[in-house]
PDB file of N, CA and C in Angstrom:
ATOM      1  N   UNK A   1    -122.252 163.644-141.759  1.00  0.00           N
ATOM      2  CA  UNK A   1    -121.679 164.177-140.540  1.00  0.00           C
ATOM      3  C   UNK A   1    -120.775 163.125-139.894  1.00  0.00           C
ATOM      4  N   UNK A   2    -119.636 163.632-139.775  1.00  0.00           N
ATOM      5  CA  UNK A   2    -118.687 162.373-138.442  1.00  0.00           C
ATOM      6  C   UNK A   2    -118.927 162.487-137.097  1.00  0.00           C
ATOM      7  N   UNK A   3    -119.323 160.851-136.862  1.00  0.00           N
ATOM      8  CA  UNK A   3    -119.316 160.815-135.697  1.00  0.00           C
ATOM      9  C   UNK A   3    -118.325 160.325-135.022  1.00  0.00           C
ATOM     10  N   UNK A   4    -118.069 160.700-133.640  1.00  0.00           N
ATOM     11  CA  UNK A   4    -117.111 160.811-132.734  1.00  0.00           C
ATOM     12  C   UNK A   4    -117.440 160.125-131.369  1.00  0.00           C
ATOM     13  N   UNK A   5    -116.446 159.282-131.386  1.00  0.00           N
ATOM     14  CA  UNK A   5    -116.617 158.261-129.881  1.00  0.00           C
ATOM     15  C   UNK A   5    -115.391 158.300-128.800  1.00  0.00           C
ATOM     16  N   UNK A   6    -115.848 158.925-127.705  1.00  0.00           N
ATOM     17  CA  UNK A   6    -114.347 158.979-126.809  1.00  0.00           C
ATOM     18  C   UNK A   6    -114.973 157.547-125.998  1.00  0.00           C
ATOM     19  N   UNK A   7    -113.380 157.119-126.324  1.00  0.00           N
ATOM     20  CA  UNK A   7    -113.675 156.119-125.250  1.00  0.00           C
ATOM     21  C   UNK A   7    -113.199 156.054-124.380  1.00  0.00           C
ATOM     22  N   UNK A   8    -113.534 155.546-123.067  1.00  0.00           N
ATOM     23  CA  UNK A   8    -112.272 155.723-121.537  1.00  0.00           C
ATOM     24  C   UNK A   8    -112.396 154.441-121.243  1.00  0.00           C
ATOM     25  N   UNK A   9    -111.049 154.264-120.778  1.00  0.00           N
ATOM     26  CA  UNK A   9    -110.622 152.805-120.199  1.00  0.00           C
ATOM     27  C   UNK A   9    -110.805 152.544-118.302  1.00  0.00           C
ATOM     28  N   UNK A  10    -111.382 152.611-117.662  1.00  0.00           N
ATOM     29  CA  UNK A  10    -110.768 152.858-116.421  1.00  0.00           C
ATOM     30  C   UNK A  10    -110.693 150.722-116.257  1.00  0.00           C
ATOM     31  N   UNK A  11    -110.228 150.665-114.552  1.00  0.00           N
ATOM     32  CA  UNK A  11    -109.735 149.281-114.268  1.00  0.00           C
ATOM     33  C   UNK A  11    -111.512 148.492-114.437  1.00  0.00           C
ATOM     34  N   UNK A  12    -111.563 147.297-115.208  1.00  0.00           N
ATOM     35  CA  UNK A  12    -112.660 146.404-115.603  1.00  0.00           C
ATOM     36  C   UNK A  12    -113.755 147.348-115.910  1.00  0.00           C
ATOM     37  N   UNK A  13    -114.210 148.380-116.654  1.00  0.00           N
ATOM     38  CA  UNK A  13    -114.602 148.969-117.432  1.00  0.00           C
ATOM     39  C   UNK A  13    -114.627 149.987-118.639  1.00  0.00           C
ATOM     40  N   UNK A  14    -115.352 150.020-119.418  1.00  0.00           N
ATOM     41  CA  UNK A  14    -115.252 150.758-120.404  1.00  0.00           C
ATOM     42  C   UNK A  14    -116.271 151.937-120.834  1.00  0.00           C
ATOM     43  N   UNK A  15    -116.362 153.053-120.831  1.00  0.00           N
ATOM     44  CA  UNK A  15    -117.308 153.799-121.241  1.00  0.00           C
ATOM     45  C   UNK A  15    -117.091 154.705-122.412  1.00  0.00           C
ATOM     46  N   UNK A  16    -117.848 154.900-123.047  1.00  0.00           N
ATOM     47  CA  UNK A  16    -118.448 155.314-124.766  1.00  0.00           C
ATOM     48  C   UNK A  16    -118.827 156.471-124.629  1.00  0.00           C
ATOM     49  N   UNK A  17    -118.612 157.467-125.050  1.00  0.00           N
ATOM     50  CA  UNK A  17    -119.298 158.899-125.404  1.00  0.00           C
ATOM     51  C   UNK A  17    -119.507 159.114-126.733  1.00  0.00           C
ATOM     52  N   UNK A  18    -120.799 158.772-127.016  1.00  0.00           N
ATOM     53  CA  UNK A  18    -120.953 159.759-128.657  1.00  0.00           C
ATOM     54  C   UNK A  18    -120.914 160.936-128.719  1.00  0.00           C
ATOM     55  N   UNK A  19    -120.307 161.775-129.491  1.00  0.00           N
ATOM     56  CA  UNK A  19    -120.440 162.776-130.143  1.00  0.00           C
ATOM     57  C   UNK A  19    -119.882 163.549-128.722  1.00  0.00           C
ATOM     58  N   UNK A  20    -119.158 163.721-128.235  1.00  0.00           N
ATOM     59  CA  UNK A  20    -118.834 164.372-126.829  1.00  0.00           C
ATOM     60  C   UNK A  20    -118.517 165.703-127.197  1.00  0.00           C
ATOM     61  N   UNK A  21    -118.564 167.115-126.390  1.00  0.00           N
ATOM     62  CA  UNK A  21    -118.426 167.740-126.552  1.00  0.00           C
ATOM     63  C   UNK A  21    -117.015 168.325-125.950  1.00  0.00           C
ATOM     64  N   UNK A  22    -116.851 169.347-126.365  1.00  0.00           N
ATOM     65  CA  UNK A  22    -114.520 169.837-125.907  1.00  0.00           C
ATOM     66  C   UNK A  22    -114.832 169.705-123.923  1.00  0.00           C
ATOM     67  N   UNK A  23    -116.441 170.001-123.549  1.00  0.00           N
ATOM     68  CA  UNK A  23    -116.166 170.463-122.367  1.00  0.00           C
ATOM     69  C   UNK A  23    -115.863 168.424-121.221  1.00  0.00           C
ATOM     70  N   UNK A  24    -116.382 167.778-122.167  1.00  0.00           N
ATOM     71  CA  UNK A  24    -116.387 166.593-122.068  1.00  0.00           C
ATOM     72  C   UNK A  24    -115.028 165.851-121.997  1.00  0.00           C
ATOM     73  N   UNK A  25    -114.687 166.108-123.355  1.00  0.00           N
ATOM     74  CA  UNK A  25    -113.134 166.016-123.704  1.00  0.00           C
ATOM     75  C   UNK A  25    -112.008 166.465-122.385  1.00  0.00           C
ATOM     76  N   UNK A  26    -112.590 168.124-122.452  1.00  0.00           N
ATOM     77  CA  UNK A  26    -111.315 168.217-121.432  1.00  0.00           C
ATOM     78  C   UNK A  26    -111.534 167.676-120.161  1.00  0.00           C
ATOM     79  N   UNK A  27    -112.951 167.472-119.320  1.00  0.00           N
ATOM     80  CA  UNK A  27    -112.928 167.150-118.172  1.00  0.00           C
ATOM     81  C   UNK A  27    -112.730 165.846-117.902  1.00  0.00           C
ATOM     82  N   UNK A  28    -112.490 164.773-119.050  1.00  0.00           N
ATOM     83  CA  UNK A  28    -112.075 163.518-119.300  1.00  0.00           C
ATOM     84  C   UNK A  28    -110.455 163.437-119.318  1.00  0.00           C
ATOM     85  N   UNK A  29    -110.117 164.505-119.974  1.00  0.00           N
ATOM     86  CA  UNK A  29    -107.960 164.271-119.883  1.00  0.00           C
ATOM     87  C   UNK A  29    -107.791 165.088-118.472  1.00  0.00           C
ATOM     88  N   UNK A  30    -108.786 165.772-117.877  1.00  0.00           N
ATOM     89  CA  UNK A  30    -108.257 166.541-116.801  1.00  0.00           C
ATOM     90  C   UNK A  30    -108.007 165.011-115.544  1.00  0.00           C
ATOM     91  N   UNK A  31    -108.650 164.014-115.601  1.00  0.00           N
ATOM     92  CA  UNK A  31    -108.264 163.004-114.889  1.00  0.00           C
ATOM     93  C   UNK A  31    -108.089 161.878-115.145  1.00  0.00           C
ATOM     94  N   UNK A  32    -107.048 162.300-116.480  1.00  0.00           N
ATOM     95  CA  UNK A  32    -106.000 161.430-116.550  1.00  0.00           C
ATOM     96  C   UNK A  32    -104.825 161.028-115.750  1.00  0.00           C
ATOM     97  N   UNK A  33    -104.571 160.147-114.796  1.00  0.00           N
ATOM     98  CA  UNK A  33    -103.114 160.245-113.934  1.00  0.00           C
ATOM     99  C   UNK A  33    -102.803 158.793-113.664  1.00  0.00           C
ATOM    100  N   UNK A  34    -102.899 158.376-114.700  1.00  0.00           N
ATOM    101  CA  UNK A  34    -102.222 157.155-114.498  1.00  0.00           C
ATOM    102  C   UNK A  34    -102.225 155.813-113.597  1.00  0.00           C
ATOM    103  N   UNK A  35    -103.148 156.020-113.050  1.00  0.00           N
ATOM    104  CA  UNK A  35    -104.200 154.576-112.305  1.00  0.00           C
ATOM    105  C   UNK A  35    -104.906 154.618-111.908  1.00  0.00           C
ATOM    106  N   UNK A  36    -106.110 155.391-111.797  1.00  0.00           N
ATOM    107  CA  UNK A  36    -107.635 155.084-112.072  1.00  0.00           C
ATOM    108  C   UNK A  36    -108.199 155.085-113.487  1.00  0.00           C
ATOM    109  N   UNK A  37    -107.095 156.275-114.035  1.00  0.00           N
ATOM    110  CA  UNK A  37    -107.526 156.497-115.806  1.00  0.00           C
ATOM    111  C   UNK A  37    -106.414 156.858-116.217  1.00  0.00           C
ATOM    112  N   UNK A  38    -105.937 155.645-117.168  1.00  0.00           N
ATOM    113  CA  UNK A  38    -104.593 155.931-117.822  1.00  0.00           C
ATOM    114  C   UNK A  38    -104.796 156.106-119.453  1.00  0.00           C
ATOM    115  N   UNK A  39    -106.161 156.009-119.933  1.00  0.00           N
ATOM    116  CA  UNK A  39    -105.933 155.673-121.155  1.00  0.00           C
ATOM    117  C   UNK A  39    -107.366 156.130-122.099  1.00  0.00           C
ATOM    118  N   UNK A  40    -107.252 157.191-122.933  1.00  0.00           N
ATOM    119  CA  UNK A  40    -108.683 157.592-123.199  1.00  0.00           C
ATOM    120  C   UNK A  40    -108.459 157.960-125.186  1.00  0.00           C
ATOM    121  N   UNK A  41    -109.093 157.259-125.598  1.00  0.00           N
ATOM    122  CA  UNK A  41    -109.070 157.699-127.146  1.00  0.00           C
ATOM    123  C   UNK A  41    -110.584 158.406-127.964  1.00  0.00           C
ATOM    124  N   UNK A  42    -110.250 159.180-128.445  1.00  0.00           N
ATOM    125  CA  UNK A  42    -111.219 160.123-129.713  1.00  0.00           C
ATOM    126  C   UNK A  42    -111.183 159.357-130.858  1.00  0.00           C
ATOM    127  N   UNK A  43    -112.333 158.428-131.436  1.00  0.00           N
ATOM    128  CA  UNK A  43    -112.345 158.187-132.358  1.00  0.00           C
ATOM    129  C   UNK A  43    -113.235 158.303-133.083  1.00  0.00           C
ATOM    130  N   UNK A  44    -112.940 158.046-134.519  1.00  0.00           N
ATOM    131  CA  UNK A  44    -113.776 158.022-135.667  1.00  0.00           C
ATOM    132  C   UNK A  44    -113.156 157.576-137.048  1.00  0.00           C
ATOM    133  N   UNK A  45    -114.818 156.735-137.581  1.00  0.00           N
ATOM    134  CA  UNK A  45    -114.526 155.942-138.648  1.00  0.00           C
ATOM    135  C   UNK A  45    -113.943 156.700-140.078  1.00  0.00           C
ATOM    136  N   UNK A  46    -114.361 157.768-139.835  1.00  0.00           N
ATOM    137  CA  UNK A  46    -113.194 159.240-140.885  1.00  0.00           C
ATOM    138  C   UNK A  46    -112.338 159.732-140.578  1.00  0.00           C
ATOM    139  N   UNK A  47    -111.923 160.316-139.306  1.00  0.00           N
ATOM    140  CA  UNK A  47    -111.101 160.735-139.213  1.00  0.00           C
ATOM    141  C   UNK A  47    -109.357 159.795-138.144  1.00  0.00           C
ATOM    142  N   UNK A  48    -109.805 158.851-137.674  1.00  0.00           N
ATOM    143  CA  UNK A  48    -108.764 157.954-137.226  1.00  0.00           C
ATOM    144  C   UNK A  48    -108.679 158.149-135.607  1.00  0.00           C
ATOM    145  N   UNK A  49    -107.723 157.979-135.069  1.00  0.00           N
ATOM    146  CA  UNK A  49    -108.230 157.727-133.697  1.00  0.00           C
ATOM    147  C   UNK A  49    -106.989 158.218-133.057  1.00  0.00           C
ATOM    148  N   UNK A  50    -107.190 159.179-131.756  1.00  0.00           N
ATOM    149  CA  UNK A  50    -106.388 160.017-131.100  1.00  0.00           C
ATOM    150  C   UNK A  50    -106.109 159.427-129.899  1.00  0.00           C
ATOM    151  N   UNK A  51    -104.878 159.044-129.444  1.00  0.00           N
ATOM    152  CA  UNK A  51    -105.114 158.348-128.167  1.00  0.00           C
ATOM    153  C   UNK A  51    -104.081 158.916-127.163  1.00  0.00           C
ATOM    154  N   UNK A  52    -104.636 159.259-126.033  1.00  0.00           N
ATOM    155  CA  UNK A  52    -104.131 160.099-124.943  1.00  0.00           C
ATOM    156  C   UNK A  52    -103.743 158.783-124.015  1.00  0.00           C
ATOM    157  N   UNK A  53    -102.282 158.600-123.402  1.00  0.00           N
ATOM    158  CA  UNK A  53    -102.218 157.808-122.309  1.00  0.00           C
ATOM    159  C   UNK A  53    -101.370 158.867-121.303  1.00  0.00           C
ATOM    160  N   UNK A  54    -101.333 157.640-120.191  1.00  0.00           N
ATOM    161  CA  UNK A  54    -100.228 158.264-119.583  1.00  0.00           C
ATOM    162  C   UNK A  54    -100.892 158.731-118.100  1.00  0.00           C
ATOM    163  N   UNK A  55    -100.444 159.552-117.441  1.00  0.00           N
ATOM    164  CA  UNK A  55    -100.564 160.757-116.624  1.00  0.00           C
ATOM    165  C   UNK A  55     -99.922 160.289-115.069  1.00  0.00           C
ATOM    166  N   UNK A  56     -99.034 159.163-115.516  1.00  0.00           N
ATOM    167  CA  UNK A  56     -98.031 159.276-114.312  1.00  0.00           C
ATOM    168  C   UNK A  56     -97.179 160.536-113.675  1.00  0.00           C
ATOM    169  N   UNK A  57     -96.943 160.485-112.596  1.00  0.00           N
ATOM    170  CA  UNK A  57     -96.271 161.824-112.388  1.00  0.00           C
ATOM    171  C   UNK A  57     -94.621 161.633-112.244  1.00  0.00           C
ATOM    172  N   UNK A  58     -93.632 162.428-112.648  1.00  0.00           N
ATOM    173  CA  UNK A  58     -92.456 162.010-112.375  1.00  0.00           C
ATOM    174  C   UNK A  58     -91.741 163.687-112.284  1.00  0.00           C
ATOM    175  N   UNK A  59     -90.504 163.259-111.312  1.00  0.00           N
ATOM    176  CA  UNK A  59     -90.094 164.240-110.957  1.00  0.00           C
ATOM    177  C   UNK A  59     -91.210 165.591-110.196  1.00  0.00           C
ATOM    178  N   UNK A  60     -92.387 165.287-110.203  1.00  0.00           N
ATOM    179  CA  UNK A  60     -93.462 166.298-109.780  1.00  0.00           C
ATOM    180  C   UNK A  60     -94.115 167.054-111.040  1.00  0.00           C
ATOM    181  N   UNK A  61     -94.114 166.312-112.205  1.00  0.00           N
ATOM    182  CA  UNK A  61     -94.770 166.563-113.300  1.00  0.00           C
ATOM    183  C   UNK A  61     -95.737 165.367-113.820  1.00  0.00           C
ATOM    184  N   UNK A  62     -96.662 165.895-114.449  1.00  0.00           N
ATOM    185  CA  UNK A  62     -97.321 164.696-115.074  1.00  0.00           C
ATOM    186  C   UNK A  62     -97.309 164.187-116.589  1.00  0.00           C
ATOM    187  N   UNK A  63     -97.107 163.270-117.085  1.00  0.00           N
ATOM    188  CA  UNK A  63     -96.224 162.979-118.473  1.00  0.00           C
ATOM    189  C   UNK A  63     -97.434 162.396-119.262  1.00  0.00           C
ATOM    190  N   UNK A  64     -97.792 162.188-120.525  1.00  0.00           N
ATOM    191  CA  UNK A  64     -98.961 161.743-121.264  1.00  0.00           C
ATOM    192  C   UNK A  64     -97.748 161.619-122.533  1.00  0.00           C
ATOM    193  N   UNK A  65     -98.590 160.381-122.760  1.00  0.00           N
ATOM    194  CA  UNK A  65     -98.139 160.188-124.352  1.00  0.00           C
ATOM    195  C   UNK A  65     -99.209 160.184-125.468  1.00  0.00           C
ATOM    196  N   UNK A  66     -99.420 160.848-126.669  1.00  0.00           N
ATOM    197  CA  UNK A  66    -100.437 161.331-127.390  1.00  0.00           C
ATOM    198  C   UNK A  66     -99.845 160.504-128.679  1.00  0.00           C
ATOM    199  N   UNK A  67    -100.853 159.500-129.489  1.00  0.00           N
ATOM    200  CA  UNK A  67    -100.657 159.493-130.609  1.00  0.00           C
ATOM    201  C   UNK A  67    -101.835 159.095-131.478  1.00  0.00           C
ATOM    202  N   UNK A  68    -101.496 159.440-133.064  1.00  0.00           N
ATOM    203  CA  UNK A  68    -103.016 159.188-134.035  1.00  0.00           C
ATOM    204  C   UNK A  68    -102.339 158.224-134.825  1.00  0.00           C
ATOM    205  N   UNK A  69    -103.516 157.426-134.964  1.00  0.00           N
ATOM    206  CA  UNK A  69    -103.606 156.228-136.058  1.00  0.00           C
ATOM    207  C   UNK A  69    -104.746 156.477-137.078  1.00  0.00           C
ATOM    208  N   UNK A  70    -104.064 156.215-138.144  1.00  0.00           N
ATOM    209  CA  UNK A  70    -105.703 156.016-139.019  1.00  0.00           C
ATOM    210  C   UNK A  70    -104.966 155.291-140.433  1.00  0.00           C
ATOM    211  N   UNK A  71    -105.783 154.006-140.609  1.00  0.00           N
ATOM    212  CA  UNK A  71    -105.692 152.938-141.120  1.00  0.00           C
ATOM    213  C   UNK A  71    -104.367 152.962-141.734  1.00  0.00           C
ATOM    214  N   UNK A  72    -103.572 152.300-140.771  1.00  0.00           N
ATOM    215  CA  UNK A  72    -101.869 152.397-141.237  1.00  0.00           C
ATOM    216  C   UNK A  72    -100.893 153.169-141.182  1.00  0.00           C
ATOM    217  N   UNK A  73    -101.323 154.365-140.856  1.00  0.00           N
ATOM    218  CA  UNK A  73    -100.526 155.259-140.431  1.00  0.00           C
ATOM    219  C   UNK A  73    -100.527 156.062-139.174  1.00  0.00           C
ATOM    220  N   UNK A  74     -99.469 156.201-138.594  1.00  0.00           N
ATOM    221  CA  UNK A  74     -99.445 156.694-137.496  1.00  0.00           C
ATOM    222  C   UNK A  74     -98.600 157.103-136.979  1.00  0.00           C
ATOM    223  N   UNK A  75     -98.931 158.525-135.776  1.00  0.00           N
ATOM    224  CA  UNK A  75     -98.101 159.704-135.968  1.00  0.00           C
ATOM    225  C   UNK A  75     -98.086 159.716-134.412  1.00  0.00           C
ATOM    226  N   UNK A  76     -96.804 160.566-133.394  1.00  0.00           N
ATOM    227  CA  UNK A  76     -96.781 160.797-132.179  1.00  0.00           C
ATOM    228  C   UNK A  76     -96.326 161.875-131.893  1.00  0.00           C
ATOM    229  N   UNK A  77     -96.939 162.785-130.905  1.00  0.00           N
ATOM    230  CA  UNK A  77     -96.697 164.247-130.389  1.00  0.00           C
ATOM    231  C   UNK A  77     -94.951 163.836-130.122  1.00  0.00           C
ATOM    232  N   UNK A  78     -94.400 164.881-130.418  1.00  0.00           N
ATOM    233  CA  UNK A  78     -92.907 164.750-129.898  1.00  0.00           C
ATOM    234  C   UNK A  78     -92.492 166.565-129.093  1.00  0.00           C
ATOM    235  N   UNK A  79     -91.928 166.191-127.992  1.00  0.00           N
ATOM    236  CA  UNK A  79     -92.000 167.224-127.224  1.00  0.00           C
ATOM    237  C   UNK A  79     -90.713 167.841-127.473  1.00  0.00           C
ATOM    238  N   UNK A  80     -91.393 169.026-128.154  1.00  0.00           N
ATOM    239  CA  UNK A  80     -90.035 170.281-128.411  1.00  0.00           C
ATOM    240  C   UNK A  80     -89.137 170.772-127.935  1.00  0.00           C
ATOM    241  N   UNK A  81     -88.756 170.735-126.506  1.00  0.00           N
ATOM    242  CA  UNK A  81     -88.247 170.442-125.331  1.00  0.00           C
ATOM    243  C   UNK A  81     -87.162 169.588-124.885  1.00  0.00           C
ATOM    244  N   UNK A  82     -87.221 168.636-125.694  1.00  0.00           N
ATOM    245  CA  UNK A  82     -86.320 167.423-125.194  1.00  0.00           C
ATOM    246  C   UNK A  82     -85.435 166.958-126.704  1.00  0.00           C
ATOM    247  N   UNK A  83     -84.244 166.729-126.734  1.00  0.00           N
ATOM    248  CA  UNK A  83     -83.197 166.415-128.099  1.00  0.00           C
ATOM    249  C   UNK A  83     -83.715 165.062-128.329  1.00  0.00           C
ATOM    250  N   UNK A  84     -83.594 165.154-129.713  1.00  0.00           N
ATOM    251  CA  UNK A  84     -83.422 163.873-130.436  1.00  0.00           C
ATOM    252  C   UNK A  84     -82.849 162.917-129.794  1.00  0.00           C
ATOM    253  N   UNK A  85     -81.694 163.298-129.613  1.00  0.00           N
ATOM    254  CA  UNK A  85     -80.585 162.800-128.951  1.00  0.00           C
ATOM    255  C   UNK A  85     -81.072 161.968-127.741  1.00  0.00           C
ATOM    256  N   UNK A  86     -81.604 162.774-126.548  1.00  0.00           N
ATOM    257  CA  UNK A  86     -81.945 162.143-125.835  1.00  0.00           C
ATOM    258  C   UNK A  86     -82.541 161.042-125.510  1.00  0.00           C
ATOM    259  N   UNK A  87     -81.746 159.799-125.038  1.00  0.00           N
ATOM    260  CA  UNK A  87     -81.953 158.842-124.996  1.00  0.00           C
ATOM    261  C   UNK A  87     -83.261 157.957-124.106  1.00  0.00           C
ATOM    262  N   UNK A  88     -83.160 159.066-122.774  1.00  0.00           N
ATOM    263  CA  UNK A  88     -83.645 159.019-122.164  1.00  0.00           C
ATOM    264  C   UNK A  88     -84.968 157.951-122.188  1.00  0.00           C
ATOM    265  N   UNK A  89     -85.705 156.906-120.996  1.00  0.00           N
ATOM    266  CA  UNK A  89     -87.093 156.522-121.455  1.00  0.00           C
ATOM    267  C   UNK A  89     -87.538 156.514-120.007  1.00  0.00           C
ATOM    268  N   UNK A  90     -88.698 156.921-119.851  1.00  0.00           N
ATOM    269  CA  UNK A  90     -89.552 156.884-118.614  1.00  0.00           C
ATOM    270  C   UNK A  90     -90.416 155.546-119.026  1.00  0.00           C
ATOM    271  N   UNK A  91     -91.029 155.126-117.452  1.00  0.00           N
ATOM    272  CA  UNK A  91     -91.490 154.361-117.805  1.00  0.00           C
ATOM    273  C   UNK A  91     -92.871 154.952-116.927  1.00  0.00           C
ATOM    274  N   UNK A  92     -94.597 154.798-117.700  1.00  0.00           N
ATOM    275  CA  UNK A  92     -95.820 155.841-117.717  1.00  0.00           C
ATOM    276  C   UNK A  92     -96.858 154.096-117.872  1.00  0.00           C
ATOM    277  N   UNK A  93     -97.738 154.556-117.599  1.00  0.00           N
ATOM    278  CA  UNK A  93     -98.862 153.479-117.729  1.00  0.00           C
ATOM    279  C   UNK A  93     -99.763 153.597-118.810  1.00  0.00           C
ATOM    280  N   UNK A  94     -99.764 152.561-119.905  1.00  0.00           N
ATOM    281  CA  UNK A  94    -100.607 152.449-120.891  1.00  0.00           C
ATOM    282  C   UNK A  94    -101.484 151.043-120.644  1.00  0.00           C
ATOM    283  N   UNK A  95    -102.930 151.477-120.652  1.00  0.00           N
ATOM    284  CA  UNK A  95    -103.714 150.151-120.402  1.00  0.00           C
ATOM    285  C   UNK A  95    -103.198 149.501-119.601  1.00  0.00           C
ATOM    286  N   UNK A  96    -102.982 149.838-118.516  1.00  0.00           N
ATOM    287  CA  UNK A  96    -102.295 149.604-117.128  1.00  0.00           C
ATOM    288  C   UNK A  96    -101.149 148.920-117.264  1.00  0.00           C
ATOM    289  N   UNK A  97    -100.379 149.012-117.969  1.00  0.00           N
ATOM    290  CA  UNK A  97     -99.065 148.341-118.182  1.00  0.00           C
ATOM    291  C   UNK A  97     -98.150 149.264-118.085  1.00  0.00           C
ATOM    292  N   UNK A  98     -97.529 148.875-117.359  1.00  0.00           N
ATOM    293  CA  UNK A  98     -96.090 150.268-117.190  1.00  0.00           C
ATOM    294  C   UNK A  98     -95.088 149.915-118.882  1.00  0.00           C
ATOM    295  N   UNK A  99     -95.255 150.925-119.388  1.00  0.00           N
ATOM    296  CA  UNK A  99     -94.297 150.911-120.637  1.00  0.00           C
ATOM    297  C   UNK A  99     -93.003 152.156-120.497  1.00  0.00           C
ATOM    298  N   UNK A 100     -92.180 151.417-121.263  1.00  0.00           N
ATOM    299  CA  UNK A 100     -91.097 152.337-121.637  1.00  0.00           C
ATOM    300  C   UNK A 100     -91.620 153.499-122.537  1.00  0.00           C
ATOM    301  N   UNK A 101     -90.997 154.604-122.489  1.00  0.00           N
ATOM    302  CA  UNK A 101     -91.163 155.231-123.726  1.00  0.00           C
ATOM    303  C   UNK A 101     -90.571 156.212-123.785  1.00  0.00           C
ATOM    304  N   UNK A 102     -89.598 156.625-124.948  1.00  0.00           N
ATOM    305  CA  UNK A 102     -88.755 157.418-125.013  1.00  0.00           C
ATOM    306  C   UNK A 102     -89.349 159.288-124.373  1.00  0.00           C
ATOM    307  N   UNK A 103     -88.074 160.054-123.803  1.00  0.00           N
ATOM    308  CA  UNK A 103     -88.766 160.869-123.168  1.00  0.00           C
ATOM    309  C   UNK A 103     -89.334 161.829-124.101  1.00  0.00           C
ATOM    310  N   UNK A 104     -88.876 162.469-125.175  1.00  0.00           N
ATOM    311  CA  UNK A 104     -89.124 163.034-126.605  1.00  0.00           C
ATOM    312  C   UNK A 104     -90.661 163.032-126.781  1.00  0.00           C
ATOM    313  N   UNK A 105     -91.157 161.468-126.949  1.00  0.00           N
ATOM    314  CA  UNK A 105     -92.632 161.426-127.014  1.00  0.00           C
ATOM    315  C   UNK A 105     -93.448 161.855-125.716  1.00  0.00           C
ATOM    316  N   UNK A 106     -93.115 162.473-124.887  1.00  0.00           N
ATOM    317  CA  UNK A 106     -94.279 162.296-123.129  1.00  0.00           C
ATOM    318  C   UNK A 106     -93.712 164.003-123.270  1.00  0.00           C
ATOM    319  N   UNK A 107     -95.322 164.646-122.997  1.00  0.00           N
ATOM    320  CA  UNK A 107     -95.613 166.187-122.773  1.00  0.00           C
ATOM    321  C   UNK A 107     -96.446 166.191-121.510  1.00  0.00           C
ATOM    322  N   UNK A 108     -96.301 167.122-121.107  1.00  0.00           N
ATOM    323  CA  UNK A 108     -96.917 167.964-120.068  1.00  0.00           C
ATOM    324  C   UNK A 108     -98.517 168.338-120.515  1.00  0.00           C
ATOM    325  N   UNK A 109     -99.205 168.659-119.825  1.00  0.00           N
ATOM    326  CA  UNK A 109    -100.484 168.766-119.880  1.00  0.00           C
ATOM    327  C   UNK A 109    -101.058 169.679-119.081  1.00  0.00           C
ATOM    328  N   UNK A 110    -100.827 171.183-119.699  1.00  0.00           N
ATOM    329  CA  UNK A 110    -101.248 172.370-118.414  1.00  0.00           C
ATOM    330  C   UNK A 110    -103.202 172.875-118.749  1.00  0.00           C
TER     331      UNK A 110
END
């Protein structure tokens, strides 16, 4: 069986959920916003690790950047919405660090 560890980052702590359940999950990204809790990952030693940041608000929206790693490879939600092209970069809080990041990668979260 895989087991599954969400982990949440908030400021000078860390907390562990084994095996969490979706209702867990969602009530964990539901307060995501970007400075009390900017940063929460799903992991596991099979399946690789999902990591939700973000939840600054801009323009009156709230932006998350989503991506999976698993041993060497790694992949990022890209928002269907916004051109290639677009150059655009917001800057969103990861592990409390304000980062750039192109706008393409940062979705909405309804």
């Amino acid at each position: 069986m895989n087991q599954w560890k969400l982990c949440i980052l908030k400021p000078g702590e860390k907390e562990v959920i084994s095996n969490p359940s979706w209702d867990q999950v969602h009530s964990i990204l539901d307060q995501l916003d970007g400075c009390n809790l900017d940063h929460v990952s799903l992991l596991s030693d099979q399946a690789g690790d999902l990591m939700v940041a973000g939840g600054d608000e801009y323009n009156g929206v709230r932006l998350y950047y989503l991506s999976y790693y698993d041993d060497g490879y790694s992949e990022e939600l890209v928002n269907s919405s916004v051109s290639e092209m677009d150059e655009e970069y917001i800057n969103i809080t990861v592990q409390k660090v304000g980062t750039d990041i192109p706008k393409r990668y940062l979705v909405e979260y309804d």
